[in-house]
PDB file of N, CA and C in Angstrom:
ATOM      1  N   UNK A   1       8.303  39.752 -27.598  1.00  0.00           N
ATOM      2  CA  UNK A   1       8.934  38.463 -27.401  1.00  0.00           C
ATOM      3  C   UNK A   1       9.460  38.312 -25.975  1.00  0.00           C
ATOM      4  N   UNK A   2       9.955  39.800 -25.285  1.00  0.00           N
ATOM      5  CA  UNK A   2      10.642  39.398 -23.975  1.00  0.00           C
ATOM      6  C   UNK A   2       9.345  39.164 -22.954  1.00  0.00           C
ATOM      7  N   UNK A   3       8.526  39.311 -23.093  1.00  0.00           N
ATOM      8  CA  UNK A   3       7.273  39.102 -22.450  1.00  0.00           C
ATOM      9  C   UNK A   3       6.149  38.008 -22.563  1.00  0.00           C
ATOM     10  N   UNK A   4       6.773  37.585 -23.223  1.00  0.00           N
ATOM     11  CA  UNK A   4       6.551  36.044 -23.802  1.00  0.00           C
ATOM     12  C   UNK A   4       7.685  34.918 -22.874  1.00  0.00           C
ATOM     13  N   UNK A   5       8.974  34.977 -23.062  1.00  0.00           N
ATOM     14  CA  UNK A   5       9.573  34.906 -21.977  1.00  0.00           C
ATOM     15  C   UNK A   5       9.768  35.203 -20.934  1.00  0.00           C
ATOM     16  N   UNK A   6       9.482  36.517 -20.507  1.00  0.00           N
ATOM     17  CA  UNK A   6       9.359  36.283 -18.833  1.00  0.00           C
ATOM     18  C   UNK A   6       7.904  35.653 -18.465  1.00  0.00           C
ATOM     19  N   UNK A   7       7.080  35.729 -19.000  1.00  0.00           N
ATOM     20  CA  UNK A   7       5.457  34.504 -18.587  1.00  0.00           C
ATOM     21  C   UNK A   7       5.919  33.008 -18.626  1.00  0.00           C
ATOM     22  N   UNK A   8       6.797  32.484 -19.403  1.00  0.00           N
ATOM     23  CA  UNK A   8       7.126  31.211 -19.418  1.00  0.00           C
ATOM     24  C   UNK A   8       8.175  31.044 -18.366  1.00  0.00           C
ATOM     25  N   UNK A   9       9.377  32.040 -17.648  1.00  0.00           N
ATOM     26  CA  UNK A   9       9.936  31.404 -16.769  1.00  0.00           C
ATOM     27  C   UNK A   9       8.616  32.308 -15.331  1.00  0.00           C
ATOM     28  N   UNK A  10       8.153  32.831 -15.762  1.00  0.00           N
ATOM     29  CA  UNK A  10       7.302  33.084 -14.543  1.00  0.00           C
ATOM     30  C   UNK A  10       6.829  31.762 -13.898  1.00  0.00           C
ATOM     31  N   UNK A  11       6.305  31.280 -15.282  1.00  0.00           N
ATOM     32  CA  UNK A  11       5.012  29.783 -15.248  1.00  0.00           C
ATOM     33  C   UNK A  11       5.806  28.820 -14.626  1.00  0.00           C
ATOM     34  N   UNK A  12       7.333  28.959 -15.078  1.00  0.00           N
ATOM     35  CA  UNK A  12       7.874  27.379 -14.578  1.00  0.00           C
ATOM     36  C   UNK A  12       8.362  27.644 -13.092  1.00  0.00           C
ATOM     37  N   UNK A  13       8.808  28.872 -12.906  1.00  0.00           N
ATOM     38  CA  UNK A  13       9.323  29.192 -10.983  1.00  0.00           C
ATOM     39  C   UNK A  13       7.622  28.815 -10.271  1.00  0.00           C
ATOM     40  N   UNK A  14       6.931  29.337 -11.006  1.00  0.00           N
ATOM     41  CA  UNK A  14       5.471  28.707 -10.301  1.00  0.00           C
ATOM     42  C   UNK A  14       5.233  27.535  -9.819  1.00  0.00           C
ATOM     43  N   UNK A  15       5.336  26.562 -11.074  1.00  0.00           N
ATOM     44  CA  UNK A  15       5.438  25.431 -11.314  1.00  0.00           C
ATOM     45  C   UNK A  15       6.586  24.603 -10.237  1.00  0.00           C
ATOM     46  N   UNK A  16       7.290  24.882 -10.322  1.00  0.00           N
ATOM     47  CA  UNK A  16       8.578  24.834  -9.553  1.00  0.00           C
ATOM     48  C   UNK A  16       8.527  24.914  -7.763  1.00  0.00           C
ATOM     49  N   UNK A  17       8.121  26.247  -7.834  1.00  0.00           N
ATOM     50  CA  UNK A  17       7.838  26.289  -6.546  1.00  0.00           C
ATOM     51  C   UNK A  17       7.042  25.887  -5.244  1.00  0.00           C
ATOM     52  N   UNK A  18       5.145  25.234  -6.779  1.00  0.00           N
ATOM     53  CA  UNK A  18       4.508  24.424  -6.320  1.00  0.00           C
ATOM     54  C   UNK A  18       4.665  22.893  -5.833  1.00  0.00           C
ATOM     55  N   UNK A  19       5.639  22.447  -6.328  1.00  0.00           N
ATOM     56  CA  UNK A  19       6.616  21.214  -6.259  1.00  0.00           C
ATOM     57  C   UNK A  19       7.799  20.840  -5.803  1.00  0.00           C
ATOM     58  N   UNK A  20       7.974  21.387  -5.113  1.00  0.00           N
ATOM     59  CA  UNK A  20       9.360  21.434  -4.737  1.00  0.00           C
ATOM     60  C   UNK A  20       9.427  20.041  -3.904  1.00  0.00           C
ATOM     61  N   UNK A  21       9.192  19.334  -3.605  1.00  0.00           N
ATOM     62  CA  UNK A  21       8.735  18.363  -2.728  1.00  0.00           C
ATOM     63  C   UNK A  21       9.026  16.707  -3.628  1.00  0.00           C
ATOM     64  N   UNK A  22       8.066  16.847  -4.367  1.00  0.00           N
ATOM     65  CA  UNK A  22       8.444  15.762  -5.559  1.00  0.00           C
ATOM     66  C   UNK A  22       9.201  16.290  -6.491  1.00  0.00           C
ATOM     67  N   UNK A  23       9.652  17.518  -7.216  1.00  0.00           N
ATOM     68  CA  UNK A  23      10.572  17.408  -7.678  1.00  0.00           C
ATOM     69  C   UNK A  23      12.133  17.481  -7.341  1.00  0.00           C
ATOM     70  N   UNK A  24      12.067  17.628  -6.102  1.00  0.00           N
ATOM     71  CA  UNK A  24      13.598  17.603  -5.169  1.00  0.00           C
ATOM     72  C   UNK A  24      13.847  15.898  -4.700  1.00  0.00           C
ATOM     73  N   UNK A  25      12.933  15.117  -4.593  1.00  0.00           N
ATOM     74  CA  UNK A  25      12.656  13.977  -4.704  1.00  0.00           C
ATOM     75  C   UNK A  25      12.990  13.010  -5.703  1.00  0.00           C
ATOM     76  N   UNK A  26      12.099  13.750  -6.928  1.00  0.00           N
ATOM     77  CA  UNK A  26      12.530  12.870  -7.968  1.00  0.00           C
ATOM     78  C   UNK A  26      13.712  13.090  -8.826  1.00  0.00           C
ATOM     79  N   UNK A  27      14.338  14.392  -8.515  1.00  0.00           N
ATOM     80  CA  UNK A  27      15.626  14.469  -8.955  1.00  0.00           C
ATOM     81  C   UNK A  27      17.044  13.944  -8.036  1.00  0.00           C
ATOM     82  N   UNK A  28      16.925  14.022  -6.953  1.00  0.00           N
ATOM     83  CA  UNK A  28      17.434  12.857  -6.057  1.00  0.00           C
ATOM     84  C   UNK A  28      17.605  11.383  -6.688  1.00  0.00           C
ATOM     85  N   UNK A  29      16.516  10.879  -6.610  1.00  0.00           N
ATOM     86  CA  UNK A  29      16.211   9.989  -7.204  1.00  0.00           C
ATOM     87  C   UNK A  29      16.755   9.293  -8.044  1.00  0.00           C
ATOM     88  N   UNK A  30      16.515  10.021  -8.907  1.00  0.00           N
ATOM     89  CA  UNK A  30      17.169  10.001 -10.680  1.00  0.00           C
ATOM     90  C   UNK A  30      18.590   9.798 -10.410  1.00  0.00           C
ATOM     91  N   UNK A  31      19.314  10.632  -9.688  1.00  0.00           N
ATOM     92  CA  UNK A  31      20.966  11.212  -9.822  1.00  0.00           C
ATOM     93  C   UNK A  31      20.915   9.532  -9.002  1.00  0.00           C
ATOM     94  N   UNK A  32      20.529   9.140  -7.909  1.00  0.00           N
ATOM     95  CA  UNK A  32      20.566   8.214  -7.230  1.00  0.00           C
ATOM     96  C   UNK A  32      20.645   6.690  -8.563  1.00  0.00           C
ATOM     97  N   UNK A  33      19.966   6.376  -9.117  1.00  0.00           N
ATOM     98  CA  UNK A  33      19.591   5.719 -10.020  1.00  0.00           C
ATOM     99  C   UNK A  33      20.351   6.054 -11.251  1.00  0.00           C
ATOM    100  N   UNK A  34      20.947   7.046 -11.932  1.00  0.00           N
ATOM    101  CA  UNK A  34      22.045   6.768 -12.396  1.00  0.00           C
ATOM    102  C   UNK A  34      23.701   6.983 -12.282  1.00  0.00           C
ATOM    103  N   UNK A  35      23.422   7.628 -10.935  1.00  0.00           N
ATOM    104  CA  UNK A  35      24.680   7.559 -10.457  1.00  0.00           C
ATOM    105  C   UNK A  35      25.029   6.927  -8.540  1.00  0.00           C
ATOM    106  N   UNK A  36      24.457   5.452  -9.081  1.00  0.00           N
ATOM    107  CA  UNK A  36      24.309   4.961  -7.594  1.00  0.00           C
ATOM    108  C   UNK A  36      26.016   5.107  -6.754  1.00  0.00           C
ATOM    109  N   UNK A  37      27.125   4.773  -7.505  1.00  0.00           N
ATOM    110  CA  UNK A  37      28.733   5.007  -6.971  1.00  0.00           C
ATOM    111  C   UNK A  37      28.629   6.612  -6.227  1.00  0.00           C
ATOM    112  N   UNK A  38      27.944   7.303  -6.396  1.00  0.00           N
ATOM    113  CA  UNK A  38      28.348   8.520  -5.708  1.00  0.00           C
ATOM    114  C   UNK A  38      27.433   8.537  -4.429  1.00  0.00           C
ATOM    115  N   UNK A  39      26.678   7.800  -4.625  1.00  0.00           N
ATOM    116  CA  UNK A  39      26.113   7.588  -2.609  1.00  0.00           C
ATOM    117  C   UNK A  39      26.216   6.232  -2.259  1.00  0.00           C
ATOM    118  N   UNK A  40      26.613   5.202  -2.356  1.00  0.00           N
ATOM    119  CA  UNK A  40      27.470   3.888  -2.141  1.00  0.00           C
ATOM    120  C   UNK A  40      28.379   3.812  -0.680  1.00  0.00           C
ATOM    121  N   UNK A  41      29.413   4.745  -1.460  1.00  0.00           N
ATOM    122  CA  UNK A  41      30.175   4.978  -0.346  1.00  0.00           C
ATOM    123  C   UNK A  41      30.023   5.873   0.580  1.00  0.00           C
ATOM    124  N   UNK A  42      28.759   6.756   0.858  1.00  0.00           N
ATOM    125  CA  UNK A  42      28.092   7.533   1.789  1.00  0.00           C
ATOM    126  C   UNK A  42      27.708   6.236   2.748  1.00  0.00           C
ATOM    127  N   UNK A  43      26.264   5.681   2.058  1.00  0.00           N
ATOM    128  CA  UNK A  43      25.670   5.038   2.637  1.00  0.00           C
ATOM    129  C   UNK A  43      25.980   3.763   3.566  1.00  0.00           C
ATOM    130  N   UNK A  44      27.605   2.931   2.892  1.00  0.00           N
ATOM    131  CA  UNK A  44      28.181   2.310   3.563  1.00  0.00           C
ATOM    132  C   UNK A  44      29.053   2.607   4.571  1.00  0.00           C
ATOM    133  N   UNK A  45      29.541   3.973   4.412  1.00  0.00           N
ATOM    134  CA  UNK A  45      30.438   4.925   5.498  1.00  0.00           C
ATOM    135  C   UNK A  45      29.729   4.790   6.212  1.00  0.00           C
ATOM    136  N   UNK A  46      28.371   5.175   6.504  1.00  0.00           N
ATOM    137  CA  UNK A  46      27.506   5.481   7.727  1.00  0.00           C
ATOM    138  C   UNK A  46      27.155   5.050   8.313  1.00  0.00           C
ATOM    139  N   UNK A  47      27.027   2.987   7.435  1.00  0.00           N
ATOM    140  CA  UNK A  47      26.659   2.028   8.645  1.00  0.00           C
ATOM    141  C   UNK A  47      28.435   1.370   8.744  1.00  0.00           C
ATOM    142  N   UNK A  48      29.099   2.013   8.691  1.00  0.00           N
ATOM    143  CA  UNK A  48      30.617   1.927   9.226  1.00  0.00           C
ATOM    144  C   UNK A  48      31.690   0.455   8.460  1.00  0.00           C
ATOM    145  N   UNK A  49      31.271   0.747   7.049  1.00  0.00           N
ATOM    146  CA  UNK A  49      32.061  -0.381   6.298  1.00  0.00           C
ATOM    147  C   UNK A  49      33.253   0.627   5.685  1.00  0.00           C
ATOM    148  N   UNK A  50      34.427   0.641   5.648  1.00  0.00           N
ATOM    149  CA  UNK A  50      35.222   1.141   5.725  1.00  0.00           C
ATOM    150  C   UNK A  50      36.211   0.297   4.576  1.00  0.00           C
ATOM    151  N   UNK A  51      36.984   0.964   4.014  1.00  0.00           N
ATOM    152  CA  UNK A  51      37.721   0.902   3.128  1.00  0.00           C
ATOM    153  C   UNK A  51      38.836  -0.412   3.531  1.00  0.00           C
ATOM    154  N   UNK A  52      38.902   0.023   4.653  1.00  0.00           N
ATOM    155  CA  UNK A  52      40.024  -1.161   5.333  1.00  0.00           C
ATOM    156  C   UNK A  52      39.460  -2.207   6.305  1.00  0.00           C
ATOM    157  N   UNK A  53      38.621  -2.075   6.214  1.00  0.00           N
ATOM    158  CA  UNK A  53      37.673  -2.930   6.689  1.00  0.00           C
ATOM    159  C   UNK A  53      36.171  -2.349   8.054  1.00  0.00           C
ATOM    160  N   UNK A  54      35.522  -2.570   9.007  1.00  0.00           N
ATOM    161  CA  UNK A  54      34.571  -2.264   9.583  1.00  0.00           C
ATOM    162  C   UNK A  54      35.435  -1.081  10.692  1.00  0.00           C
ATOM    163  N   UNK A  55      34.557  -0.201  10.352  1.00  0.00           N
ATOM    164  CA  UNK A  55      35.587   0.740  11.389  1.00  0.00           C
ATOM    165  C   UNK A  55      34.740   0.838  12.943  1.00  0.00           C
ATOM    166  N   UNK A  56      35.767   0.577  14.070  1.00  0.00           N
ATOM    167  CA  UNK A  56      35.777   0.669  15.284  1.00  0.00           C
ATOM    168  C   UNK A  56      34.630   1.346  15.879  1.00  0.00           C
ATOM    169  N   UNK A  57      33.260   0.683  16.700  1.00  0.00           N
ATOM    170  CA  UNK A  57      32.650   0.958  17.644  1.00  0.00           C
ATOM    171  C   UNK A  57      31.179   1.524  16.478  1.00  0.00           C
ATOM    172  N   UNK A  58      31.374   1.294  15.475  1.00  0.00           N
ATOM    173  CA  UNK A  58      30.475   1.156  14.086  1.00  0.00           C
ATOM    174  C   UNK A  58      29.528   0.036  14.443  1.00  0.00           C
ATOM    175  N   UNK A  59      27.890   0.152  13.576  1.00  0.00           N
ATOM    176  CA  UNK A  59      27.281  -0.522  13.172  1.00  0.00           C
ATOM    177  C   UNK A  59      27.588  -2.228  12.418  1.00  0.00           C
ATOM    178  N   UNK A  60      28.164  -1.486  11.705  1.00  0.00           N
ATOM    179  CA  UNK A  60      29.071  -2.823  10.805  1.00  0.00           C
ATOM    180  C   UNK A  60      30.333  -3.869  11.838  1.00  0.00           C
ATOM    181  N   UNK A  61      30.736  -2.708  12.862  1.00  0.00           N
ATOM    182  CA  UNK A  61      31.669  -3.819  13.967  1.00  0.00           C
ATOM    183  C   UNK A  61      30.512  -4.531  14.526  1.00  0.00           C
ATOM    184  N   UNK A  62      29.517  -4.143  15.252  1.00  0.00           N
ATOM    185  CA  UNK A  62      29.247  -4.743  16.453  1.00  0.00           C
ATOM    186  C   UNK A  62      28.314  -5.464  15.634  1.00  0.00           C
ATOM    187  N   UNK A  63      27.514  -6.019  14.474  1.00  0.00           N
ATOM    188  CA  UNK A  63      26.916  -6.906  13.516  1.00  0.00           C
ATOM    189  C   UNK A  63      28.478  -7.903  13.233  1.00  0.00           C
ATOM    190  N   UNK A  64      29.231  -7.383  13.201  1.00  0.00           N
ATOM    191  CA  UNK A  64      30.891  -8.327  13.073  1.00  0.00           C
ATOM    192  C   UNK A  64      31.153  -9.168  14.198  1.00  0.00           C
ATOM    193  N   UNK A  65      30.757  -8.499  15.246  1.00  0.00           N
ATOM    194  CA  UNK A  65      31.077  -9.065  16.021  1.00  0.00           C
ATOM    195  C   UNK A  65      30.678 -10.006  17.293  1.00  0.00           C
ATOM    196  N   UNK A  66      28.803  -9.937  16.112  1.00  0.00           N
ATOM    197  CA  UNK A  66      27.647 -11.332  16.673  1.00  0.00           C
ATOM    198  C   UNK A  66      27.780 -12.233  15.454  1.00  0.00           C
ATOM    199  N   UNK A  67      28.238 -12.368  14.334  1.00  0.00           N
ATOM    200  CA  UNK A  67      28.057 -13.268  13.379  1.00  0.00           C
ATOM    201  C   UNK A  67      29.720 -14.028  12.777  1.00  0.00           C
ATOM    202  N   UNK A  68      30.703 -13.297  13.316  1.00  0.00           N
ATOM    203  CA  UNK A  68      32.164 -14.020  13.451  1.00  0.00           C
ATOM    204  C   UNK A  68      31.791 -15.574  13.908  1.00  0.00           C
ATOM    205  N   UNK A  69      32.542 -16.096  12.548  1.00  0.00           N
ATOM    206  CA  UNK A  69      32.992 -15.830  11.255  1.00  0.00           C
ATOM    207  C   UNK A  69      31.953 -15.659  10.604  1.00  0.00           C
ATOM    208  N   UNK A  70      32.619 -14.178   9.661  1.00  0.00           N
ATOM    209  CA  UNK A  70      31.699 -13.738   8.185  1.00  0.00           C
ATOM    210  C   UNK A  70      31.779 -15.001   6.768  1.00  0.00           C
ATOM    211  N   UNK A  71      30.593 -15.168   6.865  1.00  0.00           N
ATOM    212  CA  UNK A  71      30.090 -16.339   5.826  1.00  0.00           C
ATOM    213  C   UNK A  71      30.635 -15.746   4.750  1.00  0.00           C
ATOM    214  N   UNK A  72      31.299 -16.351   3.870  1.00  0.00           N
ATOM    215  CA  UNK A  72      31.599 -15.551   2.368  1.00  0.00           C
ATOM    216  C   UNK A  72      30.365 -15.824   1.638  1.00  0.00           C
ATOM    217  N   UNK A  73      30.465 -14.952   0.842  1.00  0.00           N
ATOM    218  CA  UNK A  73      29.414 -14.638   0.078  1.00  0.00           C
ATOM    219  C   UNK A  73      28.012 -13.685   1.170  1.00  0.00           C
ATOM    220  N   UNK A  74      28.041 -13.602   1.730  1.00  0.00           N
ATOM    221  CA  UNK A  74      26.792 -12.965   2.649  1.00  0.00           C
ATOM    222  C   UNK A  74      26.658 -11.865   2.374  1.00  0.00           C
ATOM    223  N   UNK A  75      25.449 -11.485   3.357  1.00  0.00           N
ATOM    224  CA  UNK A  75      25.558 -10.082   2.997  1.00  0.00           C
ATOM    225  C   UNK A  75      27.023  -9.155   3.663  1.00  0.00           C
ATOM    226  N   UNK A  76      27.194  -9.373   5.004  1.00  0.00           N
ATOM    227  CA  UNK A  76      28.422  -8.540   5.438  1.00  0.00           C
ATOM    228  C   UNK A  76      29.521  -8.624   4.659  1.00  0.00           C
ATOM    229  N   UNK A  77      29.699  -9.581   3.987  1.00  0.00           N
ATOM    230  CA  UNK A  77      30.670 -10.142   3.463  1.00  0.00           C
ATOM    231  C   UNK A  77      30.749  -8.867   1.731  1.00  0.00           C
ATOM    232  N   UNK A  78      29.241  -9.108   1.263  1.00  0.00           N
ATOM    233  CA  UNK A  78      29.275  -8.202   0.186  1.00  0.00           C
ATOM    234  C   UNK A  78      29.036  -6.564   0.214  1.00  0.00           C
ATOM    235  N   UNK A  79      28.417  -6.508   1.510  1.00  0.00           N
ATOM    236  CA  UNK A  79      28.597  -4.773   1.864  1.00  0.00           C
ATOM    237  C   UNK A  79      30.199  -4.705   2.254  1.00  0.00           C
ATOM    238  N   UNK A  80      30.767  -5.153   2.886  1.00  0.00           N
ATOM    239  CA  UNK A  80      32.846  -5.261   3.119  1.00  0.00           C
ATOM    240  C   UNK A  80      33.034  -4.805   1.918  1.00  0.00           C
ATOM    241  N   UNK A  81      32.936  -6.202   0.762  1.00  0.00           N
ATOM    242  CA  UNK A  81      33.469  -5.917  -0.380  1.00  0.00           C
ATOM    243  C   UNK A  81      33.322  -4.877  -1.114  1.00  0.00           C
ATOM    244  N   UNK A  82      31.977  -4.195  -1.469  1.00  0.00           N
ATOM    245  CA  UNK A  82      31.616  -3.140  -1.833  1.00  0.00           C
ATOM    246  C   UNK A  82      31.977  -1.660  -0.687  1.00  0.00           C
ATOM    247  N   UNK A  83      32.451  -1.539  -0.266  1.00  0.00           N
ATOM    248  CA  UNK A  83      33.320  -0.449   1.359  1.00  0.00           C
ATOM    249  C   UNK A  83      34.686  -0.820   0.372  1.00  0.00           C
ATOM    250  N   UNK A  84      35.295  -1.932   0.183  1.00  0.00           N
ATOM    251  CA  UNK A  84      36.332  -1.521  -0.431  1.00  0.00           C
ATOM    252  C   UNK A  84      37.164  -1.819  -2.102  1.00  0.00           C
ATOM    253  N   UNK A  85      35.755  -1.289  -2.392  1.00  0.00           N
ATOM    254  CA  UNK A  85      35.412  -1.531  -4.089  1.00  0.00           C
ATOM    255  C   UNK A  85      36.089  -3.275  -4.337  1.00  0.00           C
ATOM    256  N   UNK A  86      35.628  -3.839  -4.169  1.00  0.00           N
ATOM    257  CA  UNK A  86      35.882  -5.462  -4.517  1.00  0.00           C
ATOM    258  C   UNK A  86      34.742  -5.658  -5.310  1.00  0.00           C
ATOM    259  N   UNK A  87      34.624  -7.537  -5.569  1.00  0.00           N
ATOM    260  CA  UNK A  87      33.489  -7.625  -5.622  1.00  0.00           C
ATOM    261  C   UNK A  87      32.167  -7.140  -5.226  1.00  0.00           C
ATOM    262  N   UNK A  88      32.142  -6.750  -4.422  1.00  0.00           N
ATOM    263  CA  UNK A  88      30.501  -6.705  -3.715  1.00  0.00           C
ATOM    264  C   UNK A  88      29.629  -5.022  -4.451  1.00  0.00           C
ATOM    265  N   UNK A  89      30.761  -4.159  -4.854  1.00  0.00           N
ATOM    266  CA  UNK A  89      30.468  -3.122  -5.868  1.00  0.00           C
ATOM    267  C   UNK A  89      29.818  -3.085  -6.365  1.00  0.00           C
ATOM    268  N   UNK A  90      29.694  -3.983  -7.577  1.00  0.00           N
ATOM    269  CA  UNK A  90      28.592  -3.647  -8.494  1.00  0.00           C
ATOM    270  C   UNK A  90      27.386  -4.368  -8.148  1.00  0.00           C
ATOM    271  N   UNK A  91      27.088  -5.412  -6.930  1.00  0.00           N
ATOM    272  CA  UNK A  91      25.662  -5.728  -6.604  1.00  0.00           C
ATOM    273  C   UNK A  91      25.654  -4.562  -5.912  1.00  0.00           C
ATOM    274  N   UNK A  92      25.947  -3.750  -5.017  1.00  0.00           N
ATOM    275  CA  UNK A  92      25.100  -2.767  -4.001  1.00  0.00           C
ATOM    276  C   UNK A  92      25.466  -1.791  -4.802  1.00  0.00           C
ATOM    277  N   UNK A  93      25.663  -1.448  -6.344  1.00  0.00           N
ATOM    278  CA  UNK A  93      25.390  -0.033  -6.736  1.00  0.00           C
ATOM    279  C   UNK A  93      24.491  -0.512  -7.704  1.00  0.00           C
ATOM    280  N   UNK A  94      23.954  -1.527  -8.200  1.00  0.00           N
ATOM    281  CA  UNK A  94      22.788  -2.118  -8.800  1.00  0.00           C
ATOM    282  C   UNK A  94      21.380  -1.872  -7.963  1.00  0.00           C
ATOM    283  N   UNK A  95      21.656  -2.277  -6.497  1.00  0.00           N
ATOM    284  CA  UNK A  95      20.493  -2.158  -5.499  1.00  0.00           C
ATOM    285  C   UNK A  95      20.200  -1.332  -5.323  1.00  0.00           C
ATOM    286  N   UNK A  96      21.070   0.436  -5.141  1.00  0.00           N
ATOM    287  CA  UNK A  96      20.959   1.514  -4.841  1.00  0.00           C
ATOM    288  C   UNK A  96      20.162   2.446  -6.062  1.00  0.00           C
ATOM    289  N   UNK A  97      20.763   1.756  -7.830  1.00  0.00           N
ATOM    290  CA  UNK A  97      20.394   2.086  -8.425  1.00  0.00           C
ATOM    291  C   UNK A  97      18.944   1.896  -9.022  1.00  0.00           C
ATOM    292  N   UNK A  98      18.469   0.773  -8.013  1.00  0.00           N
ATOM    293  CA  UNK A  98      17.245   0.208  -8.073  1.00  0.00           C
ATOM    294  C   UNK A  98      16.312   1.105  -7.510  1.00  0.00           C
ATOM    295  N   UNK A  99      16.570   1.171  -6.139  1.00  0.00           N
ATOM    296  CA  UNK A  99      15.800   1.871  -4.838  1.00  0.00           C
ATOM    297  C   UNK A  99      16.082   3.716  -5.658  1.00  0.00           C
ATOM    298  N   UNK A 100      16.723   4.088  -6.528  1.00  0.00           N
ATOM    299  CA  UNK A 100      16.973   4.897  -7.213  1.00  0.00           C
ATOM    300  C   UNK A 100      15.778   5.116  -7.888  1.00  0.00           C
ATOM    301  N   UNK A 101      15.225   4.392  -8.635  1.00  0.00           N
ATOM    302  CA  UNK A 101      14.469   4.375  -9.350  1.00  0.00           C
ATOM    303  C   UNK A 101      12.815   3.703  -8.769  1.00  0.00           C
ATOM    304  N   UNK A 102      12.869   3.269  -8.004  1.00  0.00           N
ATOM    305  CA  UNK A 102      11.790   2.748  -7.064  1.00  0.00           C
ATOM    306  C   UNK A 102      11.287   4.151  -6.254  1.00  0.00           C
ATOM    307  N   UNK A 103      12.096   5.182  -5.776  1.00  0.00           N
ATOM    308  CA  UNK A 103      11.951   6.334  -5.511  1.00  0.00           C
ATOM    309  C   UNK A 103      11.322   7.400  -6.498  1.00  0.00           C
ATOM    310  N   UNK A 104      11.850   7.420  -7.313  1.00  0.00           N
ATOM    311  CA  UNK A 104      11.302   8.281  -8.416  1.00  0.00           C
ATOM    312  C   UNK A 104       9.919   7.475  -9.052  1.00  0.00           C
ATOM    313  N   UNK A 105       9.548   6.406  -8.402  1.00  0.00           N
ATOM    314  CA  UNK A 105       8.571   5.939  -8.633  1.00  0.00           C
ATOM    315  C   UNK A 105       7.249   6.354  -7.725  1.00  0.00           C
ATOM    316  N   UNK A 106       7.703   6.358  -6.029  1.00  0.00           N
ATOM    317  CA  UNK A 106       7.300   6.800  -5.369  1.00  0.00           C
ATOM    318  C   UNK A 106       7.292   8.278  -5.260  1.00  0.00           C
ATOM    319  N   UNK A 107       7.636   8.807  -6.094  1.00  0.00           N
ATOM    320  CA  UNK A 107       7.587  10.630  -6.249  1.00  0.00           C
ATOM    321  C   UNK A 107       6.279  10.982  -6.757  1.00  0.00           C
ATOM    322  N   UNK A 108       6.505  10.192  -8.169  1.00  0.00           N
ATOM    323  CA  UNK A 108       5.282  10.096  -9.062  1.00  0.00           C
ATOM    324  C   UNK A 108       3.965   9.660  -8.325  1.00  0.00           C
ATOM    325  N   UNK A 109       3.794   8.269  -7.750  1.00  0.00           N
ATOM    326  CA  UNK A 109       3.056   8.449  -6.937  1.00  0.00           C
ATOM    327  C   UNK A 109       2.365   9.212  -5.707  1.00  0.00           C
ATOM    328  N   UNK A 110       3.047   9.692  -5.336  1.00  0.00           N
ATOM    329  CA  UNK A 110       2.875  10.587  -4.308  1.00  0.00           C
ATOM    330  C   UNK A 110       2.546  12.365  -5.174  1.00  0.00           C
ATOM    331  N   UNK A 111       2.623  12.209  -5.723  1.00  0.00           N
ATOM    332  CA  UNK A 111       2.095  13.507  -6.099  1.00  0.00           C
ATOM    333  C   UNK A 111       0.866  13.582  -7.250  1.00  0.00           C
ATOM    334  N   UNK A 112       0.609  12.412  -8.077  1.00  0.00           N
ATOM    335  CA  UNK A 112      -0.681  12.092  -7.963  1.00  0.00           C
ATOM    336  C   UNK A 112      -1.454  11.558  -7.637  1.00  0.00           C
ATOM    337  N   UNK A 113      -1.144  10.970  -6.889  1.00  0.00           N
ATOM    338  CA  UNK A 113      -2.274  10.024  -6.120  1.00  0.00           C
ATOM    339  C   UNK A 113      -2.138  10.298  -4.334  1.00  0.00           C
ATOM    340  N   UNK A 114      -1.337  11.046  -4.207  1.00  0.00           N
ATOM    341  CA  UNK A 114      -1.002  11.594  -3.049  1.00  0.00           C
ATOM    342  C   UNK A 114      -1.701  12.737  -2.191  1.00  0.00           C
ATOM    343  N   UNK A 115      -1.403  13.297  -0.960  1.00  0.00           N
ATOM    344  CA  UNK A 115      -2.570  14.178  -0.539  1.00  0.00           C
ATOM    345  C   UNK A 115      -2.620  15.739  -0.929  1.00  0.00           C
TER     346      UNK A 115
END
């Protein structure tokens, strides 16, 4: 029996190891797609939407500071809101959770129909 089990985790580190590519991908992915709130506030940190609002010498300032005044409802307006969990939250963890799953779509593709 123990040799029966070590061939089956042999098969899957195989398996595993042959893939590492799409399956580091599509598990990304996945976590992305159902847990879009835990990279939200990565992804908006980075283009510099900030909790208290656009932080200084940021992406998000100097887009602030060709389109002043921010249109409500817009997009800056709903990436802000979502930087400091307002409204704009649950549309850009819907979108993320989309592109979440649009990814793990492109995994699949890419590894069969891929090179």
């Amino acid at each position: 029996m123990d040799s029966i089990n070590g061939d089956l985790v042999k098969h899957a580190m195989d398996v595993i190891c042959e893939n590492k590519r799409f399956i580091g991908f599509f598990l990304a992915s996945g976590l992305i797609s159902i847990r879009p709130q835990l990279f939200t506030g990565v992804f908006l940190g980075v283009l510099g939407f900030g909790t208290l609002g656009p932080v200084g010498g940021s992406i998000a300032a100097a887009v602030q500071s060709m389109i002043t005044p921010v249109a409500t409802g817009g997009l800056f307006a709903i990436l802000q809101s979502a930087a400091m969990d307002g409204y704009g939250a649950a549309k850009v963890h819907a979108i993320m959770a989309l592109g979440g799953v649009v990814g793990m779509g492109l995994a699949v593709i890419d590894r069969f129909h891929g090179n």
